[in-house]
Protein backbone atom coordinates (compact mmCIF):
# COMPACT_ATOMS: atom_id res chain seq x y z
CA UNK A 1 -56.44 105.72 34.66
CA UNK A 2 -56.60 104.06 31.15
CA UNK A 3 -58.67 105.48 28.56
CA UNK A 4 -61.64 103.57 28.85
CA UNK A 5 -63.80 105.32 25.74
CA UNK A 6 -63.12 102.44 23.60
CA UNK A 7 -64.27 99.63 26.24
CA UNK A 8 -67.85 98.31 24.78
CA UNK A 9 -68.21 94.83 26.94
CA UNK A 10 -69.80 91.77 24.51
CA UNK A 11 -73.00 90.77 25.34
CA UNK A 12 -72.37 87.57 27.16
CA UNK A 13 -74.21 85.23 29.49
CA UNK A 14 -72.79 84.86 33.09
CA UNK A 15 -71.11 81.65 32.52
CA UNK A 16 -69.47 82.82 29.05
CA UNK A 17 -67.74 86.34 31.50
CA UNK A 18 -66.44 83.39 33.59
CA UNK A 19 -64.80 81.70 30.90
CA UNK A 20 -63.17 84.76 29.44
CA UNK A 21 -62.26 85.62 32.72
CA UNK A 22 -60.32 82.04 33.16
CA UNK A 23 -59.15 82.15 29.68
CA UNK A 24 -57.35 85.48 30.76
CA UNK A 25 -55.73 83.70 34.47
CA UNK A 26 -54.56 81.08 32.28
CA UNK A 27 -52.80 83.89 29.87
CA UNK A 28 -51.48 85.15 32.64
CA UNK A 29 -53.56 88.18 32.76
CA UNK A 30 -55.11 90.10 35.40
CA UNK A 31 -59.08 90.30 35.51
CA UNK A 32 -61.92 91.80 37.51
CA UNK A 33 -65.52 90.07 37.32
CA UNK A 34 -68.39 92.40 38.61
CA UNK A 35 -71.31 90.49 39.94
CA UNK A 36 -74.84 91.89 40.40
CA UNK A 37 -75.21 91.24 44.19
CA UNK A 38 -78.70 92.73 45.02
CA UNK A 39 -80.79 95.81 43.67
CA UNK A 40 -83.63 98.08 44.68
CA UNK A 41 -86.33 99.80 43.37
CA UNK A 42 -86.20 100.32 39.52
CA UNK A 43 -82.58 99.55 37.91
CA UNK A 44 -81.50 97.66 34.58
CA UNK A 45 -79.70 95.54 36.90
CA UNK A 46 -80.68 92.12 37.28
CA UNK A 47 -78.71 89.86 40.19
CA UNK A 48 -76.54 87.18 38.78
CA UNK A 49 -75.07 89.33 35.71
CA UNK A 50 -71.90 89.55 35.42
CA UNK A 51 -69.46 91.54 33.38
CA UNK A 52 -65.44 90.52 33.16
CA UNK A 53 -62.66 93.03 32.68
CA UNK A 54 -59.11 91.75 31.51
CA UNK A 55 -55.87 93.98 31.91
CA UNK A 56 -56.18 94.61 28.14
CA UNK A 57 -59.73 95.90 28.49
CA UNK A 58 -61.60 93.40 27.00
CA UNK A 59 -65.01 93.20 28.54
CA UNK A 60 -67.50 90.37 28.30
CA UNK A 61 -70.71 90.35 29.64
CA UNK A 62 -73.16 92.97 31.33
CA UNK A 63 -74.11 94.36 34.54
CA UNK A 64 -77.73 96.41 33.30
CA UNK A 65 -75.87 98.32 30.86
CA UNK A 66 -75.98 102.40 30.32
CA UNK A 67 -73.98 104.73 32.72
CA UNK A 68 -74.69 102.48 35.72
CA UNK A 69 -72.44 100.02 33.29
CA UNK A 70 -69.73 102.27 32.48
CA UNK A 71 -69.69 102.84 36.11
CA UNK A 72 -68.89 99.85 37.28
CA UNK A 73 -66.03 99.46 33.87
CA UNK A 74 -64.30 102.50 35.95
CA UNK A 75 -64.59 100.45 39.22
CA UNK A 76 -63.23 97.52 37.68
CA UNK A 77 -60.43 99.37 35.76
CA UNK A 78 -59.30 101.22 38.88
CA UNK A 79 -59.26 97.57 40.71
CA UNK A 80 -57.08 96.60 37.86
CA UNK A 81 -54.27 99.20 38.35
CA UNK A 82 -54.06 98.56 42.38
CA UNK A 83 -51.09 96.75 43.41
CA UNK A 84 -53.18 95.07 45.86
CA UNK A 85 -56.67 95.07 45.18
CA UNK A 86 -59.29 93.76 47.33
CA UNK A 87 -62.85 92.48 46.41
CA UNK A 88 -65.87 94.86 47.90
CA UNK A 89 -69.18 95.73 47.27
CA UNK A 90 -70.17 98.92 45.74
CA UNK A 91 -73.81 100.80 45.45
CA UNK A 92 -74.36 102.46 42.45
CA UNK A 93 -77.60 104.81 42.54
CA UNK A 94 -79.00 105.64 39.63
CA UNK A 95 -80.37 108.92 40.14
CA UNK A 96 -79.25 111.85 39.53
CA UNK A 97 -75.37 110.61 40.34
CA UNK A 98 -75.70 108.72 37.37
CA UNK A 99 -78.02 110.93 35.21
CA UNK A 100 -80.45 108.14 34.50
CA UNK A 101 -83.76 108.44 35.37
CA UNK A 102 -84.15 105.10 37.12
CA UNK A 103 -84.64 105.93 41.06
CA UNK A 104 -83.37 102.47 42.10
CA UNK A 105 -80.01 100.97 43.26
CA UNK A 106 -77.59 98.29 42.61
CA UNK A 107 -74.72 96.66 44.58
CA UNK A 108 -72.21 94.93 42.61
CA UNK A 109 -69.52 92.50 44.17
CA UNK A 110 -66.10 93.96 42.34
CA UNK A 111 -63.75 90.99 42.49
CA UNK A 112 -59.98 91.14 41.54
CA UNK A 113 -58.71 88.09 40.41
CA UNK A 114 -54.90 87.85 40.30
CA UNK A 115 -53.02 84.91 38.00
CA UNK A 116 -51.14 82.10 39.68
CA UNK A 117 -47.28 83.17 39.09
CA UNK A 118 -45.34 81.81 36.35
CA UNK A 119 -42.48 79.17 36.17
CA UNK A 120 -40.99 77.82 33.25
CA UNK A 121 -38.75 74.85 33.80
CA UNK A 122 -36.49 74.23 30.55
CA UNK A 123 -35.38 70.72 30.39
CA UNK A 124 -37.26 67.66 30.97
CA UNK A 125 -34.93 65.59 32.86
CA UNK A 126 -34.86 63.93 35.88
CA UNK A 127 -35.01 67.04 38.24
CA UNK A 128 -37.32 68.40 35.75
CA UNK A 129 -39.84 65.95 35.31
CA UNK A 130 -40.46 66.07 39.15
CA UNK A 131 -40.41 69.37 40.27
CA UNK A 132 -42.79 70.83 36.95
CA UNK A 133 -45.59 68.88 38.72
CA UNK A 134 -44.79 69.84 42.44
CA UNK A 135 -44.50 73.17 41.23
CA UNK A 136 -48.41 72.87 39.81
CA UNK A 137 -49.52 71.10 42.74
CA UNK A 138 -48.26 74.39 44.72
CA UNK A 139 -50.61 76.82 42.84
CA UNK A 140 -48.49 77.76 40.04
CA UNK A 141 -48.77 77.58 36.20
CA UNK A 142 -46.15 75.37 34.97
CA UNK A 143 -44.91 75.21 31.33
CA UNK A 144 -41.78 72.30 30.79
CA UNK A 145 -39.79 72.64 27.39
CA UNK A 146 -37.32 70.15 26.23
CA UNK A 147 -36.17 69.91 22.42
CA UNK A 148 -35.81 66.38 22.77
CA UNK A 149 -39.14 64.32 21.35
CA UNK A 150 -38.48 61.60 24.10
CA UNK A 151 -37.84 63.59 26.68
CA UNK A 152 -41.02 65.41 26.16
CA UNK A 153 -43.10 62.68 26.25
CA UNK A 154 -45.83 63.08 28.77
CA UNK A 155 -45.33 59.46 30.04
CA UNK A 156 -42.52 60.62 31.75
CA UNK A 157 -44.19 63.29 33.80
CA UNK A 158 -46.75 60.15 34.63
CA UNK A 159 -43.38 58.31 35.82
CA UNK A 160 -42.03 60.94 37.67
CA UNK A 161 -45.47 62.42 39.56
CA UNK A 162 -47.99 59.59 40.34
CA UNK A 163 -50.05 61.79 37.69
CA UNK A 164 -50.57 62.30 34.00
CA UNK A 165 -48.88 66.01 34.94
CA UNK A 166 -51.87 67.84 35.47
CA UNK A 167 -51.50 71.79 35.68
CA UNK A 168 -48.24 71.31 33.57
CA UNK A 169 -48.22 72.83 30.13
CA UNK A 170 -45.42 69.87 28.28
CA UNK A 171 -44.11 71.42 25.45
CA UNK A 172 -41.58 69.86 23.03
CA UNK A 173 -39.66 72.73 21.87
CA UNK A 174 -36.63 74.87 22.45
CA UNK A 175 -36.93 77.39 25.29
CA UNK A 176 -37.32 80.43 23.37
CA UNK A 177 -39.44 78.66 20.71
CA UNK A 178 -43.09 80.93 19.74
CA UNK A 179 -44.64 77.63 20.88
CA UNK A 180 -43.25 78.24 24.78
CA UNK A 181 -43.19 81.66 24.50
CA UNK A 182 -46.77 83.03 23.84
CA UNK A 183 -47.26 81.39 27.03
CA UNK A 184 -45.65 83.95 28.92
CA UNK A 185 -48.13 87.06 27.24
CA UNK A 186 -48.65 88.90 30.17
CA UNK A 187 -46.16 90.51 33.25
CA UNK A 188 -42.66 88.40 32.88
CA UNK A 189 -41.91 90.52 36.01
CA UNK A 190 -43.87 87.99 37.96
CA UNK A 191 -42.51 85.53 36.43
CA UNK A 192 -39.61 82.45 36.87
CA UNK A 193 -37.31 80.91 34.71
CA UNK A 194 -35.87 77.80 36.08
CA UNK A 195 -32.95 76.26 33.68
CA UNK A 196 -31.72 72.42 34.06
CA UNK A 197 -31.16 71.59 30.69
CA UNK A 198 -28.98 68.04 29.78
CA UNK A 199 -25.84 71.12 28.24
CA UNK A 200 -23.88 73.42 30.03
CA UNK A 201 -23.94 75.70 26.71
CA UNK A 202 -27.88 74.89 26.63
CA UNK A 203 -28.24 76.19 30.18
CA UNK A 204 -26.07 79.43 28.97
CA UNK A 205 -28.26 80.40 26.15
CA UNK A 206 -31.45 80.08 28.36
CA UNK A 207 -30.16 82.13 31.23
CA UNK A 208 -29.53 84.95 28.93
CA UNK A 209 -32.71 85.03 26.61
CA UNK A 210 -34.59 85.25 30.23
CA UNK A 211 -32.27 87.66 31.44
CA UNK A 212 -33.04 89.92 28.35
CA UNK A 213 -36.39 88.87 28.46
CA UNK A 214 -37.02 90.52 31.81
CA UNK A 215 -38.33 87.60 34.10
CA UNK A 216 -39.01 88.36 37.59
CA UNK A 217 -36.52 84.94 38.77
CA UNK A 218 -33.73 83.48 37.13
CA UNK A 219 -32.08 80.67 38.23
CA UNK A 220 -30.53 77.64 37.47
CA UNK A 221 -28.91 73.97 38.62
CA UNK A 222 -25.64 74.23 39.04
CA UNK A 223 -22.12 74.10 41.27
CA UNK A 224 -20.87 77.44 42.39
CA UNK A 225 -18.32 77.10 40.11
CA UNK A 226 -20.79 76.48 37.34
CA UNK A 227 -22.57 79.33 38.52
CA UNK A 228 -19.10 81.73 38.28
CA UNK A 229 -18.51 81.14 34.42
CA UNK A 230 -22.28 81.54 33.97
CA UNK A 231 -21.87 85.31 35.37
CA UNK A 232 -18.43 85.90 33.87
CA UNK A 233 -20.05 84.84 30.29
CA UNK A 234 -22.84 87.32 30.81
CA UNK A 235 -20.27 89.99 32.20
CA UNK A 236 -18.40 89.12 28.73
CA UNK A 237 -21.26 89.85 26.83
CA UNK A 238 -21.99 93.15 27.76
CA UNK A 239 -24.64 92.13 30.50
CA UNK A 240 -24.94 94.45 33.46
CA UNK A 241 -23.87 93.90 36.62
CA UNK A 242 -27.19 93.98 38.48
CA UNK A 243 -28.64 91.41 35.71
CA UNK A 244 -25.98 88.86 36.18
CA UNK A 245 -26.01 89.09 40.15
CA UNK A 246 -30.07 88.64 40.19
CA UNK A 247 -29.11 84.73 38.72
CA UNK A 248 -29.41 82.35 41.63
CA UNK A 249 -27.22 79.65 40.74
CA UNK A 250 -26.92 77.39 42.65
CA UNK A 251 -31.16 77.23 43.00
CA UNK A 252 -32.76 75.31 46.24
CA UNK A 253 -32.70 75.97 49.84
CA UNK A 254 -30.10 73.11 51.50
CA UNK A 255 -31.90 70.40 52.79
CA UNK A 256 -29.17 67.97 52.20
CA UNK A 257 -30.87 67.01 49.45
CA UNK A 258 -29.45 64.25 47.21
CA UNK A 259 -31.54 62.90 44.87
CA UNK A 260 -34.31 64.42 41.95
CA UNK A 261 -37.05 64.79 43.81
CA UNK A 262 -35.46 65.77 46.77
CA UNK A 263 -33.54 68.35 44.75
CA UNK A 264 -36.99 69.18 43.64
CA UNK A 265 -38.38 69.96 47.22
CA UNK A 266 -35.31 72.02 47.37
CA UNK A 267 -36.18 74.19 44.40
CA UNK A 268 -39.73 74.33 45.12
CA UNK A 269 -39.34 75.88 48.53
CA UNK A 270 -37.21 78.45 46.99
CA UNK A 271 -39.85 79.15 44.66
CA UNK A 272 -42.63 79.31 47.26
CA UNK A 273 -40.22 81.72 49.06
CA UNK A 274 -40.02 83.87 46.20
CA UNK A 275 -43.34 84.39 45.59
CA UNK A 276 -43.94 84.96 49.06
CA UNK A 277 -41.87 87.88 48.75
CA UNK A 278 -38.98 86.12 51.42
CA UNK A 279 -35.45 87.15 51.00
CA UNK A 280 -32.61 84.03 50.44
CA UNK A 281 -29.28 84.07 51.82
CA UNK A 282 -26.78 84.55 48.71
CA UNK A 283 -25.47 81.59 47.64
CA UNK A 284 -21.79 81.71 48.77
CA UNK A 285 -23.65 81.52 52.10
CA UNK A 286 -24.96 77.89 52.79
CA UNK A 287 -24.02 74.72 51.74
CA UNK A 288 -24.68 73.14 48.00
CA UNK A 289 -27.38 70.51 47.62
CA UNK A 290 -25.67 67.46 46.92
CA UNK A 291 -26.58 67.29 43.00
CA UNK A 292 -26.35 71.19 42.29
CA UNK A 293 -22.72 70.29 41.38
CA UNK A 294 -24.03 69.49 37.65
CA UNK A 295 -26.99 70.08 35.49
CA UNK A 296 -29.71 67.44 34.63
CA UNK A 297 -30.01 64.40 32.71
């Protein structure tokens, strides 16, 4: 378990732990919020306190305080390190388990609260602008990157969705720009990179950087032949084997699709199958959507 000496939670009302603990889901961080369900006899406790633990161990708020406190950090730290952590209620007595000399117990609702998965989509263009919101209307958080000002205009997201883009982070700015990038902070293992820029040599240089960069999914629009020179090219530069094979190129299950937001569906079921842990068929497999022959507009 981490060394938790160093963990002194801020004093925080239970609305404030809530906030830090969103402000943490929407870094992409992992967080536990303890909640003060019910206590009896004498305890520091009071119900409705709650304390919020993010995966880098910063703590806001308060459950009573003193070793009932620290506790319930070791609780919540031991949730955090589970690969599949469930929420339960735990009874903390304060006697002599505890050394205090309160006779009273508390039970504290230990919730593990898991970030929606990561996709960036680099390029803004027509298959771009409509599958960045289906992909946030799907539960995930969405950032779309285009170095072109008019292409990153959020009007075009409105065009494209029926919706100003809500849940999509728009940024105007080259893929591996600090801007995009400190949006990605926490486990780029559980994350997706999704490349359909307007270049072929745009599309290359954004396959590799999230190659190296060590995202979960890579993948990009593209013919199989496309999707050949985009290995060989990584091959060429010294990339292993097992990094260029984990590139789906072409991306999107085939539904015959033809046009952008049909190639979007496409996409966006392979994405839901990815999270969901389901295998594809390689891509030499299955037929080509219509318009994964070329890259976007």
């Amino acid at each position: 378990m981490a060394d938790l000496s160093h963990v002194f939670p801020r004093t925080a009302a239970p609305d404030e732990a809530l906030r830090a603990a969103l402000a943490a889901l929407d870094r992409g961080e992992r967080v536990v919020v303890a909640t003060v369900v019910a206590r009896r006899g004498s305890t520091p406790s009071t119900p409705g306190q709650k304390l919020a633990l993010t995966a880098s161990l910063a703590a806001v708020g308060t459950v009573g305080g003193g070793a009932v406190e620290r506790a319930v950090i070791a609780s919540m730290a031991e949730a955090l390190e589970a690969t599949a952590p469930s929420p339960r209620v735990e009874t903390f007595r304060l006697g002599p388990s505890l050394g205090m000399c309160c006779g009273g117990q508390v039970e504290i609702l230990v919730e593990p609260l898991t970030p929606p998965a990561a996709v960036f989509v680099v390029g803004a263009g027509h298959i771009g602008t409509h599958l960045a919101p289906l992909l946030a209307s799907l539960g995930f958080r969405v950032t779309l990157s285009d170095a072109r000002e008019a292409a990153a205009d959020p009007a075009r997201l409105l065009i494209a969705a029926g919706t100003p883009g809500a849940g999509v982070r728009l940024v105007h700015a080259d893929h591996d720009d600090p801007e995009v990038t400190e949006g990605f902070a926490g486990d780029r293992a559980g994350a997706a990179v999704l490349v359909m820029t307007h270049d072929h040599a745009l599309d290359q240089d954004a396959i590799e950087w999230a190659v190296r960069a060590g995202f979960g999914f890579v993948g990009g629009v593209g013919s199989r032949a496309k999707a050949a020179k985009t290995r060989d090219r990584l091959a060429a530069k010294g990339f292993p084997a097992r990094d260029a094979d984990r590139v789906r190129m072409p991306l999107g299950v085939d539904i015959g699709a033809r046009t952008p937001p049909e190639i979007a569906v496409s996409i966006a079921a392979e994405i839901v199958a990815w999270r969901a842990g389901a295998a594809r068929p390689e891509a030499g497999a299955r037929p080509v959507n219509a318009a994964a022959a070329g890259g976007d507009e």
